[in-house]
Protein backbone atom coordinates (compact mmCIF):
# COMPACT_ATOMS: atom_id res chain seq x y z
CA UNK A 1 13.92 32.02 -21.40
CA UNK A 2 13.72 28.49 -19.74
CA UNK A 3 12.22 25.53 -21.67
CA UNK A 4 8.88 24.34 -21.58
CA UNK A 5 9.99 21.18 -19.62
CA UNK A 6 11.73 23.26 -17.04
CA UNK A 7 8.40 25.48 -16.54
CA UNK A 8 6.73 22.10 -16.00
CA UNK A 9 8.55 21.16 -13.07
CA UNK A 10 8.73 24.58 -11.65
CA UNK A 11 5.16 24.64 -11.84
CA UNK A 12 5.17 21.09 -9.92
CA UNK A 13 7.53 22.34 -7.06
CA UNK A 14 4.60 25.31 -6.73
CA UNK A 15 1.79 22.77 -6.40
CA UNK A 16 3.50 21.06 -3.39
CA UNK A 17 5.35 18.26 -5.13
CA UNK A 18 8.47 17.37 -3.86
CA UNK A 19 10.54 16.37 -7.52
CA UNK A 20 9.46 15.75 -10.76
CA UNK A 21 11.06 14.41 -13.65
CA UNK A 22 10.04 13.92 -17.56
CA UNK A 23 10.67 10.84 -19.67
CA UNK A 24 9.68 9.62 -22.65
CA UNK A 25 6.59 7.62 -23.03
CA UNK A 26 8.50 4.68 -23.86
CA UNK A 27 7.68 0.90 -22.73
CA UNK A 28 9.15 0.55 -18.88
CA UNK A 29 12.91 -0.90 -19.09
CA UNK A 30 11.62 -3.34 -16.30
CA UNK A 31 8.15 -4.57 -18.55
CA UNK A 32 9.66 -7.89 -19.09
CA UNK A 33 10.04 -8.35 -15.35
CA UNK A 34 6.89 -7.61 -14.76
CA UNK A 35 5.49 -10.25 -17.14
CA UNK A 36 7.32 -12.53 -15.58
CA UNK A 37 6.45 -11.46 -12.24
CA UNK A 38 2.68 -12.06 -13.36
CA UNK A 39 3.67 -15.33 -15.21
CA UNK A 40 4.38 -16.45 -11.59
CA UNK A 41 1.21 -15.49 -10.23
CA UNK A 42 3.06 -13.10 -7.43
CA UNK A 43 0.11 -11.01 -8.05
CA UNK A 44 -1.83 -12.92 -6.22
CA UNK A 45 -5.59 -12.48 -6.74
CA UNK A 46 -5.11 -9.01 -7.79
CA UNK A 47 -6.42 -10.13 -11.51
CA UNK A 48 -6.54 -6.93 -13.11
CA UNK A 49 -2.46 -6.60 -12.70
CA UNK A 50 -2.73 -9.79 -15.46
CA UNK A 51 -5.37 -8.69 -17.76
CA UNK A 52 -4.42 -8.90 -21.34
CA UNK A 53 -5.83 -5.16 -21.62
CA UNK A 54 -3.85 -3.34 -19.09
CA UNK A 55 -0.22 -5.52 -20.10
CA UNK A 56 -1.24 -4.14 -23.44
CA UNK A 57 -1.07 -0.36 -22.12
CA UNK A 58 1.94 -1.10 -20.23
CA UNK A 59 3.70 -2.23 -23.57
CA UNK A 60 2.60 0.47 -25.54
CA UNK A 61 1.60 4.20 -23.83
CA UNK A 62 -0.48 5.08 -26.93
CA UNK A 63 -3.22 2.41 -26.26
CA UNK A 64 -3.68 4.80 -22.71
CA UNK A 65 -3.07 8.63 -24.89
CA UNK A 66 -2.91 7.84 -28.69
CA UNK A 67 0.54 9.64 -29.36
CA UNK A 68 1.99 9.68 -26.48
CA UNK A 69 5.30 11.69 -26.26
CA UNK A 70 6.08 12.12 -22.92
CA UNK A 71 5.57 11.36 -19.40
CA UNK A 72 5.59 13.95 -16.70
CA UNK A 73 6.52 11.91 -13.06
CA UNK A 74 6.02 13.88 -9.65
CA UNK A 75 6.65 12.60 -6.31
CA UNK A 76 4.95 13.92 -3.24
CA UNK A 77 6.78 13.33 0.43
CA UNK A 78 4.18 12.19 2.98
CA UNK A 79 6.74 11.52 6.01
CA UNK A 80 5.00 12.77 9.00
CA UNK A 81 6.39 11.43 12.36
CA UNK A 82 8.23 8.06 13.90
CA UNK A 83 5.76 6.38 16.15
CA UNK A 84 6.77 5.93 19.40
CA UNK A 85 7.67 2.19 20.02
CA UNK A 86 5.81 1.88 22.70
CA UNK A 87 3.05 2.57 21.18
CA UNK A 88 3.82 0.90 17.59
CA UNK A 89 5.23 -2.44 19.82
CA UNK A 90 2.04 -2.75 21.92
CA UNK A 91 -0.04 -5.69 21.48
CA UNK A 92 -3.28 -4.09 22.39
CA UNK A 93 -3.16 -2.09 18.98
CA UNK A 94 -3.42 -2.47 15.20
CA UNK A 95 -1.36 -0.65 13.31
CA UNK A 96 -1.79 1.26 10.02
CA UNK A 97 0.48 1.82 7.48
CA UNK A 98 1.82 5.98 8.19
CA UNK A 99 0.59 6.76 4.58
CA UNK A 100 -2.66 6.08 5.56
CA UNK A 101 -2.38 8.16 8.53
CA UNK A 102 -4.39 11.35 6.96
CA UNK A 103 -6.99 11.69 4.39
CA UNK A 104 -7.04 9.65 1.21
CA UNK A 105 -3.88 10.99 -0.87
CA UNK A 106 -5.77 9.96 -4.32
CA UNK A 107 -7.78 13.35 -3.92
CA UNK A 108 -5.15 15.54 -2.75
CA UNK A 109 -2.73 14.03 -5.42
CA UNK A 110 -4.97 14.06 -8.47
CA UNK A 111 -6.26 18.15 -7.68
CA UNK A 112 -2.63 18.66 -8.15
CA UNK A 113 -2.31 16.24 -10.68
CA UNK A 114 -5.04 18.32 -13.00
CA UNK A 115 -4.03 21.71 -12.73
CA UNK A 116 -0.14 20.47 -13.81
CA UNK A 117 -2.23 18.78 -16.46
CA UNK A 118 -4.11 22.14 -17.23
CA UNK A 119 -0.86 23.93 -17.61
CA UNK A 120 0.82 21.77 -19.43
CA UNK A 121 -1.88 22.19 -22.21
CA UNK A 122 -2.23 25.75 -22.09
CA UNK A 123 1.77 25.99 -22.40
CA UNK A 124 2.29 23.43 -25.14
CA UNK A 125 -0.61 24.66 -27.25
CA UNK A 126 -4.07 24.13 -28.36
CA UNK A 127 -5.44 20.64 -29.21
CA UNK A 128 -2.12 19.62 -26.80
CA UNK A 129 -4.08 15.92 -24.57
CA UNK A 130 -2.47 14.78 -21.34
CA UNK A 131 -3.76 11.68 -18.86
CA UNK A 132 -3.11 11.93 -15.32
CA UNK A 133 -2.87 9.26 -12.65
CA UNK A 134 -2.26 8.28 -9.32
CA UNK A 135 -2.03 4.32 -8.53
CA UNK A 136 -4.99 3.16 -11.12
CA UNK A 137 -3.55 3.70 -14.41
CA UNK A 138 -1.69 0.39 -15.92
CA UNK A 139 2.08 2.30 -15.72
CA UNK A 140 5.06 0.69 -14.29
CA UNK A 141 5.49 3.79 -12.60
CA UNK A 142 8.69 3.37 -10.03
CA UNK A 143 10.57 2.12 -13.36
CA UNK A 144 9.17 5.40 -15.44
CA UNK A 145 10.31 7.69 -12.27
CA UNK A 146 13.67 5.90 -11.62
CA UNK A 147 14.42 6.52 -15.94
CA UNK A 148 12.92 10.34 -15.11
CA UNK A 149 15.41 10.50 -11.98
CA UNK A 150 13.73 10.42 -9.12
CA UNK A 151 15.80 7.94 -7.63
CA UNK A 152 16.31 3.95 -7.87
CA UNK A 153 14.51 1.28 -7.05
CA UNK A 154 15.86 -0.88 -4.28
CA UNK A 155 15.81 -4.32 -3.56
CA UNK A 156 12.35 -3.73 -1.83
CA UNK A 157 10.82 -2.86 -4.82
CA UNK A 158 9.60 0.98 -3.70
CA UNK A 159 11.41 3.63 -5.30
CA UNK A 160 14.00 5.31 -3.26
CA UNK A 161 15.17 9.13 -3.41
CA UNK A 162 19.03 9.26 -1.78
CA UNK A 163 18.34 12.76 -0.50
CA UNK A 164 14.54 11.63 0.94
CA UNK A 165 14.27 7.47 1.22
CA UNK A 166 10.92 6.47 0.28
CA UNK A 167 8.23 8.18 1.95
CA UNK A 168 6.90 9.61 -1.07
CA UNK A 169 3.53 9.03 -3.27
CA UNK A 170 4.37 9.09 -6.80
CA UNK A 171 1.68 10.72 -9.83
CA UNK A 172 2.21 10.35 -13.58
CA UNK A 173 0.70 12.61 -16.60
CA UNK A 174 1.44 11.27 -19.94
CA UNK A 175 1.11 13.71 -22.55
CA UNK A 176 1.04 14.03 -26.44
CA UNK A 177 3.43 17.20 -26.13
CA UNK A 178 6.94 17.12 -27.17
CA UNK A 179 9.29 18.04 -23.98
CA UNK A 180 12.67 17.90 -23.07
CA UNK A 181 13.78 14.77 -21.30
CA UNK A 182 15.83 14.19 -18.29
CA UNK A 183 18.56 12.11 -18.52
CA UNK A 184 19.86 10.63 -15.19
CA UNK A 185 23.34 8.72 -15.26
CA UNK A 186 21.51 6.09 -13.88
CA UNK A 187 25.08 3.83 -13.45
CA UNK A 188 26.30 6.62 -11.25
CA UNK A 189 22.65 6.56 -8.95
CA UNK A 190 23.35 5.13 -5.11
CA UNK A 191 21.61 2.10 -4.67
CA UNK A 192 21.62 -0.58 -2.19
CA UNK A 193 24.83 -2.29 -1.98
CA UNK A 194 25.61 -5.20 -0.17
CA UNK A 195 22.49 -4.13 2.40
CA UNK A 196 20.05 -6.69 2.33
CA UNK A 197 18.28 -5.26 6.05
CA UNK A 198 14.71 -4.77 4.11
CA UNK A 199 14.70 -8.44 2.73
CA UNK A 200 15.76 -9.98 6.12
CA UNK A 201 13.48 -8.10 8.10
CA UNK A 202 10.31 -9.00 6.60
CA UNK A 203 8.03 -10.78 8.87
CA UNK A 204 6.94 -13.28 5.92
CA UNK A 205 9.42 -13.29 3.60
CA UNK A 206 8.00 -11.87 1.00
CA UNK A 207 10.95 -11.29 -1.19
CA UNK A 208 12.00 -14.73 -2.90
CA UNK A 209 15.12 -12.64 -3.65
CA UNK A 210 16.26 -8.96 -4.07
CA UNK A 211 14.07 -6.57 -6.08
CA UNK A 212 11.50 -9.01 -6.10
CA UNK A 213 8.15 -9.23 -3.98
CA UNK A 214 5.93 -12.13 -4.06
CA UNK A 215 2.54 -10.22 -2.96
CA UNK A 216 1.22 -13.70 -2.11
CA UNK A 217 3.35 -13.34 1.48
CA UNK A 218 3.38 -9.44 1.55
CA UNK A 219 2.17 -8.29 4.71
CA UNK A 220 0.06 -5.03 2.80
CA UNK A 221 -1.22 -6.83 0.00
CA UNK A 222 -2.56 -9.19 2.97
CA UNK A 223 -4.72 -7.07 4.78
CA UNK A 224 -5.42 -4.95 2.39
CA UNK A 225 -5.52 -5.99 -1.62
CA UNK A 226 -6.32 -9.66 -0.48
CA UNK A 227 -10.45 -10.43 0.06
CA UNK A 228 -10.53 -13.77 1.38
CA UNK A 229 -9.60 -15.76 4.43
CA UNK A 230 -5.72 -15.27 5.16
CA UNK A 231 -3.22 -18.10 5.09
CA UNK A 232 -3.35 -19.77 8.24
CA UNK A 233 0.38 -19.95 8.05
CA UNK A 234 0.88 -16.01 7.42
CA UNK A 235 -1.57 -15.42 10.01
CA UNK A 236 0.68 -15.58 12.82
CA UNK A 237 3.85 -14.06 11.10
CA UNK A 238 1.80 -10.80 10.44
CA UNK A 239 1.54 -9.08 13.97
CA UNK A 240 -0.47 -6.06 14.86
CA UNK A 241 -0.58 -4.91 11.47
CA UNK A 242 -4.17 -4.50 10.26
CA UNK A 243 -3.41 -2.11 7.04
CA UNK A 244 -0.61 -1.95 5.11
CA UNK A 245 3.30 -2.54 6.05
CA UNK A 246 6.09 -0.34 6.59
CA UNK A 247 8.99 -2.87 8.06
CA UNK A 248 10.75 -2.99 4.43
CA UNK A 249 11.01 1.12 4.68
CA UNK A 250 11.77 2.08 8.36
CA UNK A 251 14.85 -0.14 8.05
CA UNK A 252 16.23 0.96 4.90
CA UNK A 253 19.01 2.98 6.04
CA UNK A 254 18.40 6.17 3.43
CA UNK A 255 15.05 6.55 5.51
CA UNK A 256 17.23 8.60 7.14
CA UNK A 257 17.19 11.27 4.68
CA UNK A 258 13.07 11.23 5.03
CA UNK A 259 11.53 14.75 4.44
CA UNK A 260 8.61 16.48 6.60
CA UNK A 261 5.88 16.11 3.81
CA UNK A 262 4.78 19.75 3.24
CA UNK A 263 1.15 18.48 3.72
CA UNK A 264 1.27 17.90 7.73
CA UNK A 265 -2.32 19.10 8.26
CA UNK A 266 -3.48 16.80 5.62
CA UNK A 267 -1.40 13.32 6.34
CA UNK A 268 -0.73 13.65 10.05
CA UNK A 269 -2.61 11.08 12.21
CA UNK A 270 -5.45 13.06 14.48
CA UNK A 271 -3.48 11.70 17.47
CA UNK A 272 -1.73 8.53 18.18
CA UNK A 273 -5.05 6.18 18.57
CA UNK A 274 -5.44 6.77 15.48
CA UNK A 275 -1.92 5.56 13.86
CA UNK A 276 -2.33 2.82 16.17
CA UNK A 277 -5.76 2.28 17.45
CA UNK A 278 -6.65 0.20 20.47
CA UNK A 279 -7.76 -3.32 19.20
CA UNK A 280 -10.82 -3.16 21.06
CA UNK A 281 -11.90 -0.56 19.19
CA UNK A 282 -11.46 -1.97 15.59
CA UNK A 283 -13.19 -5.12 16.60
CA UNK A 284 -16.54 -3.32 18.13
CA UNK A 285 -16.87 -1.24 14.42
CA UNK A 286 -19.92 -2.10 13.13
CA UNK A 287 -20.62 -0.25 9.52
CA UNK A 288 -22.03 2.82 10.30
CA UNK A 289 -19.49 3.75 12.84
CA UNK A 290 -16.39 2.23 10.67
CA UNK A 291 -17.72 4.94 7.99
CA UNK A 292 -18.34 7.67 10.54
CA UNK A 293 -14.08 7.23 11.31
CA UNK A 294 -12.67 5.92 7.93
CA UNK A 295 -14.42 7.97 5.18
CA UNK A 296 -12.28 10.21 3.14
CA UNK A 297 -9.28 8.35 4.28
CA UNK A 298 -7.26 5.20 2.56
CA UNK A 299 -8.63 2.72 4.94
CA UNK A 300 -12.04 3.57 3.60
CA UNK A 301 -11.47 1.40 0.54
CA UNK A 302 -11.22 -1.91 2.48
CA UNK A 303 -14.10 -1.65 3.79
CA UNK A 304 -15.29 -2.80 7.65
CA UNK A 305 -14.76 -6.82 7.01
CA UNK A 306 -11.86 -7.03 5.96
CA UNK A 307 -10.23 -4.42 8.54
CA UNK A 308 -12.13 -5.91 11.22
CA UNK A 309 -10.62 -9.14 9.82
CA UNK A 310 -7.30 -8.22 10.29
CA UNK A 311 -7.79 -7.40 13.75
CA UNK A 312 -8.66 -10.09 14.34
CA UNK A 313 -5.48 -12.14 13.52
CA UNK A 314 -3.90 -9.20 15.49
CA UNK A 315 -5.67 -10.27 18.71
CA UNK A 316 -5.01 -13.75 18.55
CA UNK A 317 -1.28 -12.33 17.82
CA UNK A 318 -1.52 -10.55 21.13
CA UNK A 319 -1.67 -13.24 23.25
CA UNK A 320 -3.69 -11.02 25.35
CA UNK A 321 -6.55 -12.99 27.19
CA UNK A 322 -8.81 -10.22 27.63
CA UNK A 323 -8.86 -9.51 24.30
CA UNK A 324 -11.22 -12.56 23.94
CA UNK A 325 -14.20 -10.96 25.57
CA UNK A 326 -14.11 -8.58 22.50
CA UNK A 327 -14.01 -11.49 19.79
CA UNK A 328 -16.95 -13.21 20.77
CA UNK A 329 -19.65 -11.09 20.11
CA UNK A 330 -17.80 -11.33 16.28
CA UNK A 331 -18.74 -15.01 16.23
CA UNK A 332 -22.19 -13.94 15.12
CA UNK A 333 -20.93 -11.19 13.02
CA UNK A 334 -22.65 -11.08 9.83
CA UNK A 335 -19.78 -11.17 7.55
CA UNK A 336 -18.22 -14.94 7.21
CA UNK A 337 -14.43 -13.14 7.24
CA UNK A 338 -15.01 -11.96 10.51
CA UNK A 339 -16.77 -14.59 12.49
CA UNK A 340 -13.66 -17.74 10.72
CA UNK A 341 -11.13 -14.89 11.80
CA UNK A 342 -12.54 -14.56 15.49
CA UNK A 343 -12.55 -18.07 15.64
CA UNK A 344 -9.12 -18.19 14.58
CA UNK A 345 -8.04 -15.92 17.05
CA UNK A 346 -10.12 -17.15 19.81
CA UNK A 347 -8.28 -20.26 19.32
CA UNK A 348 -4.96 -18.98 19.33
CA UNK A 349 -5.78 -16.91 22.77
CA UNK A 350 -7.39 -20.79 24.48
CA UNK A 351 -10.39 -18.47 25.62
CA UNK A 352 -14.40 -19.27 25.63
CA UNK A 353 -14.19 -23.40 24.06
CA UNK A 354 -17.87 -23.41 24.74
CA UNK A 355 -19.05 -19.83 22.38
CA UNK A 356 -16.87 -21.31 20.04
CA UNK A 357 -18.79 -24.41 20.10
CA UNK A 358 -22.23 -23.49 20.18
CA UNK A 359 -21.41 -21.12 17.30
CA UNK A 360 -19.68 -24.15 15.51
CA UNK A 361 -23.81 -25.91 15.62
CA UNK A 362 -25.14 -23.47 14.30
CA UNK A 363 -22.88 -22.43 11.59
CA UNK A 364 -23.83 -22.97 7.73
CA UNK A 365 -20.85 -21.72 6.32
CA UNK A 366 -18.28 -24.17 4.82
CA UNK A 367 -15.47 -22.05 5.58
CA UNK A 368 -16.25 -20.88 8.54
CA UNK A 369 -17.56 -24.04 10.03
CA UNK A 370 -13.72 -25.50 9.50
CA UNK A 371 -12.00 -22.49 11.00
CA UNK A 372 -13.96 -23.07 14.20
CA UNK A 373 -13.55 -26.57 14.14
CA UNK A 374 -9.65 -25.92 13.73
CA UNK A 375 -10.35 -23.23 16.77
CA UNK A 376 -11.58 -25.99 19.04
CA UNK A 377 -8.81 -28.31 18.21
CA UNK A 378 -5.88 -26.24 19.91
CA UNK A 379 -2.57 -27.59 17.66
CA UNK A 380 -4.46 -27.20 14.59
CA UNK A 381 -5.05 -23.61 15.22
């Protein structure tokens, strides 16, 4: 009769997740580089990775399910299709991130999520608790799924699976139930070797050195985790990208081993205007019709601003002229992100000096006043 902990993960596979693994609830081998990492201040302005209430849950499991035994870790593929470069390379686009391609994975995750929660308690027992998550709870999760053996992580942080790269969403239940652990020989896991393709090929450098990210220079923390006006020296280093990042993966040579994620209907792009959607269009979205598109999806959660923002910077990337006739109206946008970000980009494309300027004399904003004034003055753009 097979074990409880081998039921688990049978029961995973049936749900649609692609591995699973189970590991003690134990403190993450990796917590004392995250401290440090946050001692930094690589986190950036994402303040709640630093509060002394979640580093206390990642240091003890028990704070998050008093007596915590184990930790069930499932990973879910979400590969879909390579866009075409000439699509993905053209400067009259934005590009998203291909997890966000389909609906928001949260839901489809955490519905999973629960009902391997629900059988884990009706198999270990009554009065048996469990806590699931997917991205919000305070776990270091790569570092629990790497010690559960779902692969390693590489020197660009994500976890990687040798027989699937990285295209994978990962979920976590901790439980109070005593289970049988994997134990992965992690000294005889593949890992990265001498490559170092992912760290050179990052448009901003983001990693000060291998398996470490400074999210201060990451292009998706950028446009999406970060709420204020850009860098204006990251501004130009950051493309057409206007959610998320995927250089670091696509040139990680296991990405060659990327599965078909079993959930094509779900996280499959509508068509290709919508992994890559004309810039025009993202910078005409006013809120009602920027809901209408994005809700239910990941890109939801940023909210019309700060996407419009980022197209922004992707149209003064462009170098497209035309693409200045679309900006302008965004001078008298009523979020200050977007009308210091057209500005911005209106300077970089050398296109309508005198909309800039009458919008400059009647500005109030601070911040926006000196990103148009910067706009007018062509080598401080």
């Amino acid at each position: 009769m097979s074990s409880l902990s081998e039921r688990i993960k049978e029961r995973a596979r049936e749900l649609g997740f692609s591995v699973a693994g189970i590991t003690p609830a134990e403190p993450s081998p990796r917590l004392q580089a995250y401290l440090d990492w946050v001692k930094a201040g690589m986190h950036g302005a994402m303040g709640y990775m630093a509060r002394e209430d979640r580093i206390a849950r990642r240091k003890d499991l028990s704070v998050i399910l008093p007596g915590a035994r184990s930790m069930i870790v499932v990973g879910l593929d979400y590969f879909t299709l390579v866009l075409p470069d000439e699509i993905a390379q053209d400067p009259a686009r934005g590009r998203f991130s291909n997890y966000a391609w389909g609906i928001d994975y949260h839901d489809l995750i955490l519905e999973r999520l629960e009902a391997l929660a629900a059988f884990v308690e009706a198999e270990a027992g009554e009065g048996t608790a469990t806590r699931a998550y997917v991205d919000t709870g305070a776990i270091l999760e790569r570092s629990h799924a790497e010690r559960a053996g779902l692969g390693f992580v590489g020197k660009n942080t994500l976890l990687i699976n040798p027989r699937r790269g990285s295209f994978f969403f990962l979920g976590e239940i901790i439980t109070d139930a005593a289970l049988e652990y994997d134990e992965p020989n992690l000294d005889e896991m593949p890992g990265c070797g001498s490559c170092t393709r992912c760290l050179a090929a990052c448009p901003t450098d983001a990693f000060p050195r291998p398996h470490v990210l400074d999210a201060r220079h990451c292009i998706s923390y950028l446009t999406i985790e970060h709420k204020g006006f850009i860098p204006h020296d990251l501004r130009p280093l950051m493309g057409n990208w206007v959610y998320g990042c995927d250089v670091c993966q696509e040139v990680c040579p296991w990405q060659r081993f990327a599965q078909p994620t079993p959930f094509q209907e779900a996280f499959s792009p509508v068509n290709l205007d919508y992994a890559a959607p004309p810039l025009a269009d993202l910078l005409a979205l006013t809120d009602e019709t920027f809901a209408e598109r994005y809700r239910g999806t990941p890109i939801y959660r940023i909210k019309r601003p700060r996407l419009v923002r980022n197209a922004c910077i992707a149209a003064g990337n462009s170098r497209l002229p035309w693409l200045a006739d679309h900006l302008v109206p965004l001078l008298s946008d009523e979020s200050p992100l977007v009308r210091g970000h057209a500005a911005w980009a209106l300077g970089r494309l050398g296109r309508h000096t005198d909309a800039l300027a009458a919008a400059l004399r009647r500005e109030t904003d601070a911040e926006v006043r000196a990103e148009m004034a910067a706009a007018l003055t062509p080598a401080e753009s």
